[in-house]
PDB file of N, CA and C in Angstrom:
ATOM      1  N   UNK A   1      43.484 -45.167  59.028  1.00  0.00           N
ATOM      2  CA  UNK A   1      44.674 -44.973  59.837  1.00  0.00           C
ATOM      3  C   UNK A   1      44.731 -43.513  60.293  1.00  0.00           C
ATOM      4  N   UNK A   2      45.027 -43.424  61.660  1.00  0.00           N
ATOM      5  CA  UNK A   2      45.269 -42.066  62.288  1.00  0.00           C
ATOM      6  C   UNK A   2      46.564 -41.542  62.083  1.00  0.00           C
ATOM      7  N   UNK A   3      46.864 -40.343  62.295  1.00  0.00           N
ATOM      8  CA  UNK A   3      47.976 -39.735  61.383  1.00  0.00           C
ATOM      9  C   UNK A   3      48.352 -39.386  63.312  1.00  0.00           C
ATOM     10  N   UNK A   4      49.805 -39.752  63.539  1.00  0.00           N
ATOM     11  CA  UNK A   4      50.032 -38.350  64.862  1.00  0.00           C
ATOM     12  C   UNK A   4      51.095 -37.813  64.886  1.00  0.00           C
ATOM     13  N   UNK A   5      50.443 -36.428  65.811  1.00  0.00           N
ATOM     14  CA  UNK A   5      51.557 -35.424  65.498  1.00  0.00           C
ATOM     15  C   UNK A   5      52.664 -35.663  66.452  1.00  0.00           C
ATOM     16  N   UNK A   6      53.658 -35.931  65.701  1.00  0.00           N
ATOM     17  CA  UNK A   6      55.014 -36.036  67.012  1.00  0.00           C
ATOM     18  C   UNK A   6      55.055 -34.783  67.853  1.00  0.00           C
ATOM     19  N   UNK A   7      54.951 -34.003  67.583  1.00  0.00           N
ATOM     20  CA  UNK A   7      55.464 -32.578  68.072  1.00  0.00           C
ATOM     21  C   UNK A   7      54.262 -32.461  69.137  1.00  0.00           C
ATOM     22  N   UNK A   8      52.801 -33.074  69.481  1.00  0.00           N
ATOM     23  CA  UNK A   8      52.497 -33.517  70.571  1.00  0.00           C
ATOM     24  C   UNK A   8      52.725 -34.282  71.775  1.00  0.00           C
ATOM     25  N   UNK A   9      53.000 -35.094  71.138  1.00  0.00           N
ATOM     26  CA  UNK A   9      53.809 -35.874  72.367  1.00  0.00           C
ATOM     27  C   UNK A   9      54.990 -35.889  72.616  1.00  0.00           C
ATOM     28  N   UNK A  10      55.782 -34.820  71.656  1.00  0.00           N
ATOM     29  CA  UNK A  10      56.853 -34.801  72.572  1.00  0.00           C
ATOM     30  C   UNK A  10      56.616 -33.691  73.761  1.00  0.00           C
ATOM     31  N   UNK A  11      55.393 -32.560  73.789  1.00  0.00           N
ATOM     32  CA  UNK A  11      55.181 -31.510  74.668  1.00  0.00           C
ATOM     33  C   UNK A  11      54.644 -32.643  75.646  1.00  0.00           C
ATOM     34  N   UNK A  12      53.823 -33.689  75.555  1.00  0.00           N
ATOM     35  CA  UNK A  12      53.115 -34.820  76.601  1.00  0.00           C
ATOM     36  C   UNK A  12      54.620 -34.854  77.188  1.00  0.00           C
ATOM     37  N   UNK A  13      55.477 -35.746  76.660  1.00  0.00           N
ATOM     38  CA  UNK A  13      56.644 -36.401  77.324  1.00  0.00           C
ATOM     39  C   UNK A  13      57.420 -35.003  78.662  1.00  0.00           C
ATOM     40  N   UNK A  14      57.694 -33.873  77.545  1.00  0.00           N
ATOM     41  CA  UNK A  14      58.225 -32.943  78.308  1.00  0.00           C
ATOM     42  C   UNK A  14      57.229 -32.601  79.837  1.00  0.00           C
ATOM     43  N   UNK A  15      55.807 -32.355  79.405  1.00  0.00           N
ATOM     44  CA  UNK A  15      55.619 -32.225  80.595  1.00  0.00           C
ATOM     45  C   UNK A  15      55.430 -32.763  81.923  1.00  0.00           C
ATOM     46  N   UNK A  16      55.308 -34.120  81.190  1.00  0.00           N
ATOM     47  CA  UNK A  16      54.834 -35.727  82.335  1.00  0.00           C
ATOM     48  C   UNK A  16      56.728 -35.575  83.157  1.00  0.00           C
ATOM     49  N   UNK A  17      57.397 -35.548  82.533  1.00  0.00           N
ATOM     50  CA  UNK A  17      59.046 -34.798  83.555  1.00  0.00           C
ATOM     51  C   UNK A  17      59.106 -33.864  84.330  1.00  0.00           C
ATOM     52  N   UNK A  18      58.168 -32.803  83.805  1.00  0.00           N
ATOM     53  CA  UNK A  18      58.193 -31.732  85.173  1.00  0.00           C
ATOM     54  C   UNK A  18      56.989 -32.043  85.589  1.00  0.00           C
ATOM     55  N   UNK A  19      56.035 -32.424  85.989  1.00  0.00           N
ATOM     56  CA  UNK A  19      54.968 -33.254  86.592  1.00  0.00           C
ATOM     57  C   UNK A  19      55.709 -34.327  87.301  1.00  0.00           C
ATOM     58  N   UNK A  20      56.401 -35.422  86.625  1.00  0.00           N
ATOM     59  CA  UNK A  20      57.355 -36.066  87.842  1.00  0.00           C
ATOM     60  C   UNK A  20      57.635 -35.861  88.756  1.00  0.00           C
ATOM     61  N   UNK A  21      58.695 -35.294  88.334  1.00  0.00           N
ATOM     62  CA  UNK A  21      60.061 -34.271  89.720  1.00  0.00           C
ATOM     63  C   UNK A  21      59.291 -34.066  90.522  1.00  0.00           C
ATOM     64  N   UNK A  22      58.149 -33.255  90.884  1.00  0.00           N
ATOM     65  CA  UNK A  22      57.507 -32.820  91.286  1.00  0.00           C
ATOM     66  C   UNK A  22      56.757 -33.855  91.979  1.00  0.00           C
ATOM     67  N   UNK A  23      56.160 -34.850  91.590  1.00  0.00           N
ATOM     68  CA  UNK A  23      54.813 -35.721  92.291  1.00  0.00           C
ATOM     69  C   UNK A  23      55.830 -36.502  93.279  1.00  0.00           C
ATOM     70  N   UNK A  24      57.212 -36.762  92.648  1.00  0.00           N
ATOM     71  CA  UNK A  24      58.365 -37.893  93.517  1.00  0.00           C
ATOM     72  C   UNK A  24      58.809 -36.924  94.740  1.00  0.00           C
ATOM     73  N   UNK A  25      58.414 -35.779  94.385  1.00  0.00           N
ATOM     74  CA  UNK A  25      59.350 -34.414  96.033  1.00  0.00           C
ATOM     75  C   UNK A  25      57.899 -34.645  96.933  1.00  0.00           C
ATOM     76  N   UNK A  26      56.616 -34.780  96.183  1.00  0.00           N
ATOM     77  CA  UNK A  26      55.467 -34.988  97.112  1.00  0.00           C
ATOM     78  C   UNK A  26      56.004 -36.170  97.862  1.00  0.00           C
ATOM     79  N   UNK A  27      55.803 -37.389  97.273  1.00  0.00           N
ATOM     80  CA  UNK A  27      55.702 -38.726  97.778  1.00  0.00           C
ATOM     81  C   UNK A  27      56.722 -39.139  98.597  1.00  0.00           C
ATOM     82  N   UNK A  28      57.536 -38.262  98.241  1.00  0.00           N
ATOM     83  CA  UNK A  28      58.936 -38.792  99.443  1.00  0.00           C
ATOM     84  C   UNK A  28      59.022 -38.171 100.838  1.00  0.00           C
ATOM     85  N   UNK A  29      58.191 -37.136 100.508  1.00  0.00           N
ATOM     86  CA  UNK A  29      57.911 -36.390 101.289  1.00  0.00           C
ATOM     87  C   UNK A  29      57.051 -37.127 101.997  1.00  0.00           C
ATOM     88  N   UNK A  30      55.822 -37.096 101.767  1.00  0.00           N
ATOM     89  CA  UNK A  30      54.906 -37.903 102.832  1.00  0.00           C
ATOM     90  C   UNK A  30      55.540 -39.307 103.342  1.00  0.00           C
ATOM     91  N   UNK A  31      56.430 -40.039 101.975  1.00  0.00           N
ATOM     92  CA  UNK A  31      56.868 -41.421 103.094  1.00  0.00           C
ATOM     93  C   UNK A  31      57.550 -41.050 104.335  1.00  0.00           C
ATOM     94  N   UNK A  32      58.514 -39.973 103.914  1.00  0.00           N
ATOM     95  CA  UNK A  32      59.544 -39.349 105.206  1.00  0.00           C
ATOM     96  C   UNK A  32      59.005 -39.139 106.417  1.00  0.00           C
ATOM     97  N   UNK A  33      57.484 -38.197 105.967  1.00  0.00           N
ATOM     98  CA  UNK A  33      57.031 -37.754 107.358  1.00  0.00           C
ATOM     99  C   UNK A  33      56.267 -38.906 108.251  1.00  0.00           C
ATOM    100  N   UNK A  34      55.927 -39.969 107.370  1.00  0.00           N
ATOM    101  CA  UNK A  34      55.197 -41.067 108.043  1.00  0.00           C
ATOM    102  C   UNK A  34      56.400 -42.157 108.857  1.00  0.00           C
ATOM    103  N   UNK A  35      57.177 -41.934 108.207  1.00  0.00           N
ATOM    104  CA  UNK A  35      59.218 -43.233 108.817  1.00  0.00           C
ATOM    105  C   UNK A  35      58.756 -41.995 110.203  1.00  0.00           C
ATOM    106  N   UNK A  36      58.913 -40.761 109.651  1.00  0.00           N
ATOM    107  CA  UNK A  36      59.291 -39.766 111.400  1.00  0.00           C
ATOM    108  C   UNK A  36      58.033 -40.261 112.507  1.00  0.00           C
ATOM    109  N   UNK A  37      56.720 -40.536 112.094  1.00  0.00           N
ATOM    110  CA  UNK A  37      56.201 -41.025 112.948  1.00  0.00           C
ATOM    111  C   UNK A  37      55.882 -41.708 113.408  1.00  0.00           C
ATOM    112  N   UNK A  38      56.173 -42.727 113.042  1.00  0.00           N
ATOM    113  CA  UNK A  38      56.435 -44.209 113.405  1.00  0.00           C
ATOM    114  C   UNK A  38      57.809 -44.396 114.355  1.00  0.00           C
ATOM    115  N   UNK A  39      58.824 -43.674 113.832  1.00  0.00           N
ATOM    116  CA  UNK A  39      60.106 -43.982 114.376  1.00  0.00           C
ATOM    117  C   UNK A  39      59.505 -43.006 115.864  1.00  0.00           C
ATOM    118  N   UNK A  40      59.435 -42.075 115.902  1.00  0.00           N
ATOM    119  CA  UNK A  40      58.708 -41.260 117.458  1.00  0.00           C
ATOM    120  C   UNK A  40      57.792 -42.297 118.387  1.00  0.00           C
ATOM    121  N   UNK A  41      57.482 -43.193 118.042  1.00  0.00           N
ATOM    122  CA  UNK A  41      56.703 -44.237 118.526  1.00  0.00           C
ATOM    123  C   UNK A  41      57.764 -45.424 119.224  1.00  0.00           C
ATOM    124  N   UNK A  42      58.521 -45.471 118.528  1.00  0.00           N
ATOM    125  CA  UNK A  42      59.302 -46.407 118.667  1.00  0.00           C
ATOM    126  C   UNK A  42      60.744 -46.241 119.450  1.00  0.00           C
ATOM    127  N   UNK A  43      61.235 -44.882 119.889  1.00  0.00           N
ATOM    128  CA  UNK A  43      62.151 -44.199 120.216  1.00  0.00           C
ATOM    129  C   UNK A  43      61.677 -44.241 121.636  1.00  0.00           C
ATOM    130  N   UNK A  44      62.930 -44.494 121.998  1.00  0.00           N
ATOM    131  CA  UNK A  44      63.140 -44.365 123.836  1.00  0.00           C
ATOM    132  C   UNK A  44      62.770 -43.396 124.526  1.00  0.00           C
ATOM    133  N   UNK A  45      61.983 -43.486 124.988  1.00  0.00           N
ATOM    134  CA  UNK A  45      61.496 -42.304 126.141  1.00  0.00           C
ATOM    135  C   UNK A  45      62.419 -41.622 127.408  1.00  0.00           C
ATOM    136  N   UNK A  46      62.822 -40.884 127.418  1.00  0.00           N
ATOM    137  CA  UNK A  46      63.570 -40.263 127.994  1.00  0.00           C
ATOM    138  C   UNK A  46      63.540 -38.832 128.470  1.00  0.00           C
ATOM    139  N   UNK A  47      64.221 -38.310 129.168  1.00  0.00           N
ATOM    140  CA  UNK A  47      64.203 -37.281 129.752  1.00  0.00           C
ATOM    141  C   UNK A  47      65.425 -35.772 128.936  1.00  0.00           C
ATOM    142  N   UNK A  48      65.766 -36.735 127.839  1.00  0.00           N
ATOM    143  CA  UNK A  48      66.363 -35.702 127.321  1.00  0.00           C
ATOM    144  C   UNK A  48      65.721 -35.116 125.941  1.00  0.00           C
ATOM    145  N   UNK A  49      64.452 -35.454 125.708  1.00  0.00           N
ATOM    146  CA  UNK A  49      63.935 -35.281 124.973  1.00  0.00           C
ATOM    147  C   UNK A  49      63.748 -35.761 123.365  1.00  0.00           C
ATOM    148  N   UNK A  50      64.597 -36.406 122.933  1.00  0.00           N
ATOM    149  CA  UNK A  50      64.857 -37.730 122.174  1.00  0.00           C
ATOM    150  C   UNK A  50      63.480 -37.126 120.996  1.00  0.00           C
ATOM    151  N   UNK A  51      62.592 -37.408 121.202  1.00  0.00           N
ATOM    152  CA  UNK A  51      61.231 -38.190 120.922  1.00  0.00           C
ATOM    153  C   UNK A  51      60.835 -36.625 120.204  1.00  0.00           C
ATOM    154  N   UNK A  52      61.142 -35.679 121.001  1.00  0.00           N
ATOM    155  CA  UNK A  52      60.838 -34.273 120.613  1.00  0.00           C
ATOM    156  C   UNK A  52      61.591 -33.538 119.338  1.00  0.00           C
ATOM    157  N   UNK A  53      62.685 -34.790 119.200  1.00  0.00           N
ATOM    158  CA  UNK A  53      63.540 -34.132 118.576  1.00  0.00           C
ATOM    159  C   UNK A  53      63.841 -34.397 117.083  1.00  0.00           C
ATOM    160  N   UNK A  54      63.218 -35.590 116.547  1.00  0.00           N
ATOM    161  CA  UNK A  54      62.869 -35.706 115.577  1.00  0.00           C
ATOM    162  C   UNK A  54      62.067 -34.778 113.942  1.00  0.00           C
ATOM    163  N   UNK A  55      63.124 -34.884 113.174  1.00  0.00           N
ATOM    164  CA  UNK A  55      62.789 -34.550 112.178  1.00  0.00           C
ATOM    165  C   UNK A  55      63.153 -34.664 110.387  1.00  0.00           C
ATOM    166  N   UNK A  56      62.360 -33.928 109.798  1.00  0.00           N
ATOM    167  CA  UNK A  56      62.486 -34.376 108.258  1.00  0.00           C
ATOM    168  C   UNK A  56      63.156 -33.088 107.330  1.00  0.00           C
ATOM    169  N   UNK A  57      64.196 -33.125 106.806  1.00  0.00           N
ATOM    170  CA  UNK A  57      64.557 -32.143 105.780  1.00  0.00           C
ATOM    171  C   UNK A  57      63.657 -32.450 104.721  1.00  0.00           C
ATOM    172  N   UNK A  58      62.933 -31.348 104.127  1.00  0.00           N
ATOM    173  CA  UNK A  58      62.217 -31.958 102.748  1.00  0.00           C
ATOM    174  C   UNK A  58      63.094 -32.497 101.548  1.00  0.00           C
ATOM    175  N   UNK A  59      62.262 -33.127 100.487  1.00  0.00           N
ATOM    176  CA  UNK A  59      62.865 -34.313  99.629  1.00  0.00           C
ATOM    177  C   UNK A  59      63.288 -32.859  98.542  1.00  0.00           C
ATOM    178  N   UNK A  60      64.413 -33.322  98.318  1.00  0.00           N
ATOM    179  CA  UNK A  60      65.068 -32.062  96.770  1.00  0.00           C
ATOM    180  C   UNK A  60      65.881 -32.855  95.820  1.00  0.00           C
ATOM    181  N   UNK A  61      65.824 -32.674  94.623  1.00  0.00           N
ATOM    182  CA  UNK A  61      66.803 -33.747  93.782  1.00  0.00           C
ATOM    183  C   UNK A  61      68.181 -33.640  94.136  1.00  0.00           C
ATOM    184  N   UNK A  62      69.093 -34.224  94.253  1.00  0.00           N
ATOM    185  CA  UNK A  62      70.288 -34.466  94.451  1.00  0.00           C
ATOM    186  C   UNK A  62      70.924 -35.313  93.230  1.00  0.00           C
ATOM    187  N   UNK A  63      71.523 -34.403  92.460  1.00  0.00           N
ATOM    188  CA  UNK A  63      71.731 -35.371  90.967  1.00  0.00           C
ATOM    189  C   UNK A  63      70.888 -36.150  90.319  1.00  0.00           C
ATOM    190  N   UNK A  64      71.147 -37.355  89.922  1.00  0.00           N
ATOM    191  CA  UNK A  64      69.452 -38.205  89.727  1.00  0.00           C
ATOM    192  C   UNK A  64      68.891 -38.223  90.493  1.00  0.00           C
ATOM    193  N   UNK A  65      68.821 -38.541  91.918  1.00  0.00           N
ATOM    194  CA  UNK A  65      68.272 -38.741  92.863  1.00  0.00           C
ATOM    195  C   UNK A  65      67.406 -37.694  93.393  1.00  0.00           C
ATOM    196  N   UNK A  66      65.648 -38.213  93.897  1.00  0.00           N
ATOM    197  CA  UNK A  66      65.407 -37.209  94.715  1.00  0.00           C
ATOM    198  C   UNK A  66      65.334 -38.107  96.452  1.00  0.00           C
ATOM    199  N   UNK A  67      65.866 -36.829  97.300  1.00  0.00           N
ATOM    200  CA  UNK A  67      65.766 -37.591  99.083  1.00  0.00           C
ATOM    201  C   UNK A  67      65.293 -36.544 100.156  1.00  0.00           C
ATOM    202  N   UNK A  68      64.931 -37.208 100.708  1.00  0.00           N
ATOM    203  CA  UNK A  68      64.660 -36.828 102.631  1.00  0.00           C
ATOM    204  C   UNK A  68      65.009 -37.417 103.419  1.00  0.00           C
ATOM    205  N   UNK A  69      65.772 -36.833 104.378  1.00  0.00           N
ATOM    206  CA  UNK A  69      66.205 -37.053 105.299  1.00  0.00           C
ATOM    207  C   UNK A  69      65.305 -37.140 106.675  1.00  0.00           C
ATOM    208  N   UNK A  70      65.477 -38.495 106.933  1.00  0.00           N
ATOM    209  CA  UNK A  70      64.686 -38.336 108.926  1.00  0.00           C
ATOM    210  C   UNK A  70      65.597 -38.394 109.548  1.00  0.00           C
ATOM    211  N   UNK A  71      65.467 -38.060 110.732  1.00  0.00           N
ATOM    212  CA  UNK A  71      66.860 -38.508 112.049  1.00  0.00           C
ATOM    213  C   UNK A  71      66.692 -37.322 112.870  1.00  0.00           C
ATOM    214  N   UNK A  72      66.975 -37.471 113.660  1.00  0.00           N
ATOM    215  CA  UNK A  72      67.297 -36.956 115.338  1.00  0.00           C
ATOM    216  C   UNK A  72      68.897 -36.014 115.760  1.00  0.00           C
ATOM    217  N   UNK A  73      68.258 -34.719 115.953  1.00  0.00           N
ATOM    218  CA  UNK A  73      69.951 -34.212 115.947  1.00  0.00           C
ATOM    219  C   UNK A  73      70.032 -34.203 117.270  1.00  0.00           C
ATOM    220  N   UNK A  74      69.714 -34.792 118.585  1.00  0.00           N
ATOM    221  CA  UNK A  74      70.294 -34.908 120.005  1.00  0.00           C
ATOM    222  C   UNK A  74      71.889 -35.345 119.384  1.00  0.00           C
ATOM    223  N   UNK A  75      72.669 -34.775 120.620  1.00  0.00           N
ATOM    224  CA  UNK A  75      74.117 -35.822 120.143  1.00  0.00           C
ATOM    225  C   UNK A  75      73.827 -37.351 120.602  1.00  0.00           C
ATOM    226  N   UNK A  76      73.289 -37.489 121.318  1.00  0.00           N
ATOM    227  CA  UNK A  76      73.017 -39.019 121.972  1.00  0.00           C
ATOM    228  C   UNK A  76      72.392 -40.110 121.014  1.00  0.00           C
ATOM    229  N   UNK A  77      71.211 -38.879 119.662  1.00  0.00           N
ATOM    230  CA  UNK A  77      70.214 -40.240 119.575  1.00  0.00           C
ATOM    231  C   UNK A  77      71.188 -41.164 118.774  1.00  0.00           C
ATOM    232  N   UNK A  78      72.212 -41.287 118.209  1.00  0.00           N
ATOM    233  CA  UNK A  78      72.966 -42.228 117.526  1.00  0.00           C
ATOM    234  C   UNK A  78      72.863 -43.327 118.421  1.00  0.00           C
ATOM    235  N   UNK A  79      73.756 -43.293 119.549  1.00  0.00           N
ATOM    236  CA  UNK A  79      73.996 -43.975 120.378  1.00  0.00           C
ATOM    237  C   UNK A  79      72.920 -44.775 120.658  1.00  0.00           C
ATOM    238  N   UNK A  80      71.376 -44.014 121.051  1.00  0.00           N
ATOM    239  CA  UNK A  80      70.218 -44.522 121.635  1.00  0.00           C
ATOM    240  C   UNK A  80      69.810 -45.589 120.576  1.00  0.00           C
ATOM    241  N   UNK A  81      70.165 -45.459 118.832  1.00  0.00           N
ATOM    242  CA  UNK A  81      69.849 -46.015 117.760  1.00  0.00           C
ATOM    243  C   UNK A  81      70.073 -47.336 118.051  1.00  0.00           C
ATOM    244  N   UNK A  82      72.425 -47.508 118.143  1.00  0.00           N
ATOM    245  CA  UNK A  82      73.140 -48.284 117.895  1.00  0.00           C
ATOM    246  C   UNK A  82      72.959 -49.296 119.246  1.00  0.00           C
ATOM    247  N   UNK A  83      73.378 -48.318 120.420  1.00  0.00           N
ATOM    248  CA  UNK A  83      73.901 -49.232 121.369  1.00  0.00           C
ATOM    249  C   UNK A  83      72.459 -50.146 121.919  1.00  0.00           C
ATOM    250  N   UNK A  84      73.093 -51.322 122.552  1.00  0.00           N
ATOM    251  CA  UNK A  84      71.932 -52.642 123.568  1.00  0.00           C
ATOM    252  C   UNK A  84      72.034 -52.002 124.726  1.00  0.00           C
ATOM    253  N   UNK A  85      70.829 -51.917 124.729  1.00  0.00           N
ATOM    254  CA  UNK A  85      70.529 -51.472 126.212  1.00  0.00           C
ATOM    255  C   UNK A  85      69.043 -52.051 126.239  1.00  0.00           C
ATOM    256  N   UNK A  86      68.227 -51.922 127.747  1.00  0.00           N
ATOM    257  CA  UNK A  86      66.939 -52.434 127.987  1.00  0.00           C
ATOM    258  C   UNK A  86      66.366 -50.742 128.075  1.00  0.00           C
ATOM    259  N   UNK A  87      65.169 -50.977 127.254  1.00  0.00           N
ATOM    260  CA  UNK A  87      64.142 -49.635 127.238  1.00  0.00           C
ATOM    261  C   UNK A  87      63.507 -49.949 128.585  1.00  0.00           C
ATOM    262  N   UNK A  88      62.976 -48.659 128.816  1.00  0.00           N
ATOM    263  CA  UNK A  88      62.360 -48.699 130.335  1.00  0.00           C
ATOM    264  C   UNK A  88      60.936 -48.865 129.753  1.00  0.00           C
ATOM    265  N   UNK A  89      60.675 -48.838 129.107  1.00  0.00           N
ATOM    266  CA  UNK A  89      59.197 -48.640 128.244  1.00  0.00           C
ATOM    267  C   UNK A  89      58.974 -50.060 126.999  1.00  0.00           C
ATOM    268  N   UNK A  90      58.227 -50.862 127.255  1.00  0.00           N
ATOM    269  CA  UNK A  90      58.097 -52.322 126.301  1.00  0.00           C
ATOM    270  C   UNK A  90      57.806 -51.175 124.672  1.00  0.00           C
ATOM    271  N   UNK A  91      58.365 -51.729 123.876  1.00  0.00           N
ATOM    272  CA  UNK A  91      57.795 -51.548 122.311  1.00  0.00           C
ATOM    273  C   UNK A  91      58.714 -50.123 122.135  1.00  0.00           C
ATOM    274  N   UNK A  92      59.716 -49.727 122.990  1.00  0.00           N
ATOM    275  CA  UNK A  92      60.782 -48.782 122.487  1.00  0.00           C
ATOM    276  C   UNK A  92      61.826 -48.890 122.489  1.00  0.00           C
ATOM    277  N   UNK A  93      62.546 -48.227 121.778  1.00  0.00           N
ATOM    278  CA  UNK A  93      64.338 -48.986 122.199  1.00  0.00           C
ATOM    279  C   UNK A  93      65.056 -48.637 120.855  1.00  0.00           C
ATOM    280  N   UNK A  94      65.996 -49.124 120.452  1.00  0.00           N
ATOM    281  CA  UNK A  94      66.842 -49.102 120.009  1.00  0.00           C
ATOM    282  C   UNK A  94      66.456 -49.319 118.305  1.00  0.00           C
ATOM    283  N   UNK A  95      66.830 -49.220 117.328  1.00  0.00           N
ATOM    284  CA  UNK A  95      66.599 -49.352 115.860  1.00  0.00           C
ATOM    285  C   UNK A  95      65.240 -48.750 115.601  1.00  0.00           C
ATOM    286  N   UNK A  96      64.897 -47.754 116.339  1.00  0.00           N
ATOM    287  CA  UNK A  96      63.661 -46.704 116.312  1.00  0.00           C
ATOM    288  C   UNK A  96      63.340 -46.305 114.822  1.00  0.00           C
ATOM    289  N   UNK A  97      64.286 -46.065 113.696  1.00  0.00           N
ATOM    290  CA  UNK A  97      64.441 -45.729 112.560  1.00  0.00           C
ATOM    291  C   UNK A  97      64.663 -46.890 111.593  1.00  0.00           C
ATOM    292  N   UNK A  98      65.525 -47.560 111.654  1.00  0.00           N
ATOM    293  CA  UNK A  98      65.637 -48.668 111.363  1.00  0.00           C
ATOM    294  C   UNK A  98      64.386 -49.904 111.182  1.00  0.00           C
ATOM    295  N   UNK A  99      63.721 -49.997 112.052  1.00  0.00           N
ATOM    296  CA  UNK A  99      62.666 -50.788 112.057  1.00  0.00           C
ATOM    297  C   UNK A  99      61.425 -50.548 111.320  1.00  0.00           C
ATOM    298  N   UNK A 100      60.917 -49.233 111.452  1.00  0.00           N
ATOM    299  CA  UNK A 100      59.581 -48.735 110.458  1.00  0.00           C
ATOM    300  C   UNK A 100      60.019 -48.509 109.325  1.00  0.00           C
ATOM    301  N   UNK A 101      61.525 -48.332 108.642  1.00  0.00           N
ATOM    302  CA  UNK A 101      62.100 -48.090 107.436  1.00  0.00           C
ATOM    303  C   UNK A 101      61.917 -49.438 106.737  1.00  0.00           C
ATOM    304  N   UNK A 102      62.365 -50.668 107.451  1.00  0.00           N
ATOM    305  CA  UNK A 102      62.370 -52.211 106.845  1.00  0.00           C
ATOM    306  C   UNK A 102      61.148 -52.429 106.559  1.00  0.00           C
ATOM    307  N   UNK A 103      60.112 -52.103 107.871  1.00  0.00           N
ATOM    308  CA  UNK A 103      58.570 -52.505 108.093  1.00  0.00           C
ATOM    309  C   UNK A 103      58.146 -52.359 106.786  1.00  0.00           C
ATOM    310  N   UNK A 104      58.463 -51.327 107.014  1.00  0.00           N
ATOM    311  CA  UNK A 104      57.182 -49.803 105.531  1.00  0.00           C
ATOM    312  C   UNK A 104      58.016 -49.718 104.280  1.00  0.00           C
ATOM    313  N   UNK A 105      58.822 -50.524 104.128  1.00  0.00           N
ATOM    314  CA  UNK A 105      59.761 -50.743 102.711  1.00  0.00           C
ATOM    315  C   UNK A 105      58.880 -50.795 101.677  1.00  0.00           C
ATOM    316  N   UNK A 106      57.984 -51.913 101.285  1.00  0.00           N
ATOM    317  CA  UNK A 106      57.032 -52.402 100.054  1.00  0.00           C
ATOM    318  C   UNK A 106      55.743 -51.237 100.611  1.00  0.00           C
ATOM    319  N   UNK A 107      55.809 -50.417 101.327  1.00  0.00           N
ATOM    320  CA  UNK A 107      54.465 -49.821 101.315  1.00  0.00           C
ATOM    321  C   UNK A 107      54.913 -48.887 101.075  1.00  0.00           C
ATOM    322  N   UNK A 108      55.904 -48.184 101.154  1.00  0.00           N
ATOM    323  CA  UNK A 108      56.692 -47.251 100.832  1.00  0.00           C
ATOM    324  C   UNK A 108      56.766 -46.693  99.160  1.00  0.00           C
ATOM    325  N   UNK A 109      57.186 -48.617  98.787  1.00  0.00           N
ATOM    326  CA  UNK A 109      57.640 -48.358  97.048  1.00  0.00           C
ATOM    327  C   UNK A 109      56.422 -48.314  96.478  1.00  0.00           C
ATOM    328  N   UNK A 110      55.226 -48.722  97.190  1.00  0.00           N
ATOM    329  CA  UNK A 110      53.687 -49.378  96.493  1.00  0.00           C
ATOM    330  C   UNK A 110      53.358 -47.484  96.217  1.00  0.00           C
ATOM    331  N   UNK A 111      53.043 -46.750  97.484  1.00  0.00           N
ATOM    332  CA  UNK A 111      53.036 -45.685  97.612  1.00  0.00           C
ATOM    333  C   UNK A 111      53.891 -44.775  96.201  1.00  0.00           C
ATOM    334  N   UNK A 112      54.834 -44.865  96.733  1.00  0.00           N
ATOM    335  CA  UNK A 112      55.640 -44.078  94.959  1.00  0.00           C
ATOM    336  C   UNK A 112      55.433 -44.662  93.870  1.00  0.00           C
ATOM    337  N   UNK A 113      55.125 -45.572  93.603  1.00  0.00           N
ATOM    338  CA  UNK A 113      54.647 -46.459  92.316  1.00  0.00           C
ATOM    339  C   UNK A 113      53.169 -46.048  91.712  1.00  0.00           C
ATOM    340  N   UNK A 114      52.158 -46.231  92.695  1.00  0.00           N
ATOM    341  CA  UNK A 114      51.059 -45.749  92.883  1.00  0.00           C
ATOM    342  C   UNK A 114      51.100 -44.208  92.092  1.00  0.00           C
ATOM    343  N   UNK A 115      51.612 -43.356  93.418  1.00  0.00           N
ATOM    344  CA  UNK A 115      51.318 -41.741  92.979  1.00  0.00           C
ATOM    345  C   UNK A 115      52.266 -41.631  91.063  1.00  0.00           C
ATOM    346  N   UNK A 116      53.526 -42.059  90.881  1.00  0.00           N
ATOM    347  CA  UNK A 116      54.134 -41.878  89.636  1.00  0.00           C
ATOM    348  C   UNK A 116      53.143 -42.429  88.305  1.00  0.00           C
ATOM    349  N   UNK A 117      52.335 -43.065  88.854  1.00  0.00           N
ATOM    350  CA  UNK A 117      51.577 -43.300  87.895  1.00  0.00           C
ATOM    351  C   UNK A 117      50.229 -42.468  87.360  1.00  0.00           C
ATOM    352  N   UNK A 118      50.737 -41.549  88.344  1.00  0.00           N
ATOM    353  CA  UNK A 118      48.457 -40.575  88.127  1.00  0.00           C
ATOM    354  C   UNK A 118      49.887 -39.433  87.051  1.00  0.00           C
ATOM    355  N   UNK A 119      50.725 -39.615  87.107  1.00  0.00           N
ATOM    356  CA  UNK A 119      51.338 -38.414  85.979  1.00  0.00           C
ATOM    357  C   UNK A 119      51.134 -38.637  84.485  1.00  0.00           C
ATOM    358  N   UNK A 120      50.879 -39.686  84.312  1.00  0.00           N
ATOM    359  CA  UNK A 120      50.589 -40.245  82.626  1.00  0.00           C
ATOM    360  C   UNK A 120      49.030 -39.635  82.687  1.00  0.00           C
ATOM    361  N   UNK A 121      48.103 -39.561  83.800  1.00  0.00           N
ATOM    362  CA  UNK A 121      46.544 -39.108  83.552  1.00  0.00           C
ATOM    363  C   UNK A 121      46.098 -37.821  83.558  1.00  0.00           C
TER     364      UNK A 121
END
């Protein structure tokens, strides 16, 4: 029988937590920046620049939570999000954000599931 030292794994445990935090600010990060480019694909072409205007706050813990933010600070792109209208352009339009967020949901979580796991190695 092997004898173990607690006082090892509790330094394992402590550090696989700050190794966490850390690998989840990566991964949210890259899902964020990949929703921003997909959603730029998918966003109405326009003359007010819409498409240009897209971007990502990086991922920071927020209480339990770590997040990033995508979205568009035009005052319009809400509107361009919410309201029915016909795109002048086939395969753009409206739920620009919305749509690659639903799409890329399970590839999203596969992705953070994936990377949270190389922290135990």
């Amino acid at each position: 029988m092997k004898n173990i030292d607690l006082s090892e794994l509790s330094e394992v445990f402590v550090e696989a937590t700050k190794n966490a935090e850390k690998m989840a600010e990566e991964v949210v990060n890259t899902n964020a920046e990949d929703l921003l480019n997909q959603s730029i694909d998918l966003a109405p072409l326009d003359e007010g620049g819409l498409r240009e205007n897209g971007s990502v706050d990086p991922a920071k813990k927020e209480g339990n939570e770590i997040a990033a933010y995508v979205g568009y600070s035009k005052e319009y792109a809400l509107r361009m999000h919410e309201d029915v209208y016909n795109a002048q352009v086939a395969g753009t339009g409206r739920k620009y954000l919305e749509k690659p967020t639903t799409k890329n949901a399970q590839k999203y979580a596969d992705h953070f599931t994936d990377k949270m796991g190389d922290v135990w190695k």
